[in-house]
Protein backbone atom coordinates (compact mmCIF):
# COMPACT_ATOMS: atom_id res chain seq x y z
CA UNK A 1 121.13 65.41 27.13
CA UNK A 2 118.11 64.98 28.88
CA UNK A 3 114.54 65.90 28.94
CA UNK A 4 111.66 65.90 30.78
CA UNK A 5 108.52 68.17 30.00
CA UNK A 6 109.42 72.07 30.26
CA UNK A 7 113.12 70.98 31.17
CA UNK A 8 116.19 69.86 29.48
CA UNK A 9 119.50 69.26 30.96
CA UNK A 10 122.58 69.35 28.92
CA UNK A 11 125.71 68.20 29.97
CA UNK A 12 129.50 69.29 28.60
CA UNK A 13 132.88 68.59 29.41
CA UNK A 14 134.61 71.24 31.54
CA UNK A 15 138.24 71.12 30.36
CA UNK A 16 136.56 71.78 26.72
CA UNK A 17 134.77 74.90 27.79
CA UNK A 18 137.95 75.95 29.85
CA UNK A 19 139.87 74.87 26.86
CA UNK A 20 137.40 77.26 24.11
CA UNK A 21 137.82 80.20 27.30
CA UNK A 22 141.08 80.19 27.44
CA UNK A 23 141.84 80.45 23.65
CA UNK A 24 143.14 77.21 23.54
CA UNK A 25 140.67 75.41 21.13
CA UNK A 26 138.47 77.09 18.67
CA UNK A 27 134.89 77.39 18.09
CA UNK A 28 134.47 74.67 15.77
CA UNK A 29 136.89 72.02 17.89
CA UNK A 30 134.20 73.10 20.84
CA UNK A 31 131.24 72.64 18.51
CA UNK A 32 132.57 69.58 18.09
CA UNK A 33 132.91 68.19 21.55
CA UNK A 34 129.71 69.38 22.10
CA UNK A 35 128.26 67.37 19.47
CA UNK A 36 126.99 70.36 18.06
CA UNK A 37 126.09 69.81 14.13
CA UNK A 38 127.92 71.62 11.43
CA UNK A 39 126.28 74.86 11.26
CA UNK A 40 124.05 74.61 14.07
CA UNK A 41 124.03 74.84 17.58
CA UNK A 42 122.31 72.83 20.09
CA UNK A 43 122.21 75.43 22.99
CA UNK A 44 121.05 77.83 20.31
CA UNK A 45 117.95 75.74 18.96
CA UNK A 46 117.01 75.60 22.71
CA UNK A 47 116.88 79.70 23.15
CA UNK A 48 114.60 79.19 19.86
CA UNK A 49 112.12 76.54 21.38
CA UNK A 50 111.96 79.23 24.44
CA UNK A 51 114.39 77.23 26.53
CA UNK A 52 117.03 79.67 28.74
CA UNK A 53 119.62 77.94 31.50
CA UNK A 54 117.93 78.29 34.79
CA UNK A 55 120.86 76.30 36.76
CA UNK A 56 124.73 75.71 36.18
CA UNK A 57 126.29 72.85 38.27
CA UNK A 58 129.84 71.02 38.23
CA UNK A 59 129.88 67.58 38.82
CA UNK A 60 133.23 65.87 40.23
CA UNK A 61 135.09 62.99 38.00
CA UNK A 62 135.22 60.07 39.92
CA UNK A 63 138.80 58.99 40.27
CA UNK A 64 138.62 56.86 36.66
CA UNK A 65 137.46 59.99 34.96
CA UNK A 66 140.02 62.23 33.85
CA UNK A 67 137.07 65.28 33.31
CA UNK A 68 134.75 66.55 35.23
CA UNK A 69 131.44 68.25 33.88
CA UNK A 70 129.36 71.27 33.79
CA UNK A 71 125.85 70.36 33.87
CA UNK A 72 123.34 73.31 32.60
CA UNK A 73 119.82 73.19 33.24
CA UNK A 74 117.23 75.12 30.84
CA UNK A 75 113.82 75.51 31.35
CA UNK A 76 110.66 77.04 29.81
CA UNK A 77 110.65 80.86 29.56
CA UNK A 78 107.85 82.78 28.26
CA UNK A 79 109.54 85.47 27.61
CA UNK A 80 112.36 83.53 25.29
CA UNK A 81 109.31 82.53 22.96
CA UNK A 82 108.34 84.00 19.60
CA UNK A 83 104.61 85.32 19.82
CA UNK A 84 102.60 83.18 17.66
């Protein structure tokens, strides 16, 4: 994970999300290639700081990498924010 000012990119492993679509793996195996801590999740605390995903990419393996990866992008919203 990244960040830099009103943007924060997040990066996961394809063949896990593929894996949790298809059935294959449940939530808490995903959570857990995520990195995602018990109870909590990361992509959820971001909707809660007003972050939502304004770009999805896939980025190639290079032939030593057995995985490629989905890289999500998530940036500021207004409207995602609590009013204060």
């Amino acid at each position: 994970m990244t960040s830099t000012g009103n943007d924060i990119t997040y990066r996961m492993s394809s063949r896990a999300f593929q894996d949790f679509l298809a059935g294959r793996i449940t939530e808490e195996q995903f959570r857990h290639f995520l990195g995602d801590a018990e109870g909590g999740s990361i992509v959820g605390r971001f909707l809660d700081q007003g972050f939502m995903i304004s770009e999805i990419t896939f980025e190639k393996g290079s032939v030593d990498e057995d995985d490629d990866t989905l890289v999500l992008r998530f940036s500021k919203d207004p409207a995602a924010q609590s009013f204060e």
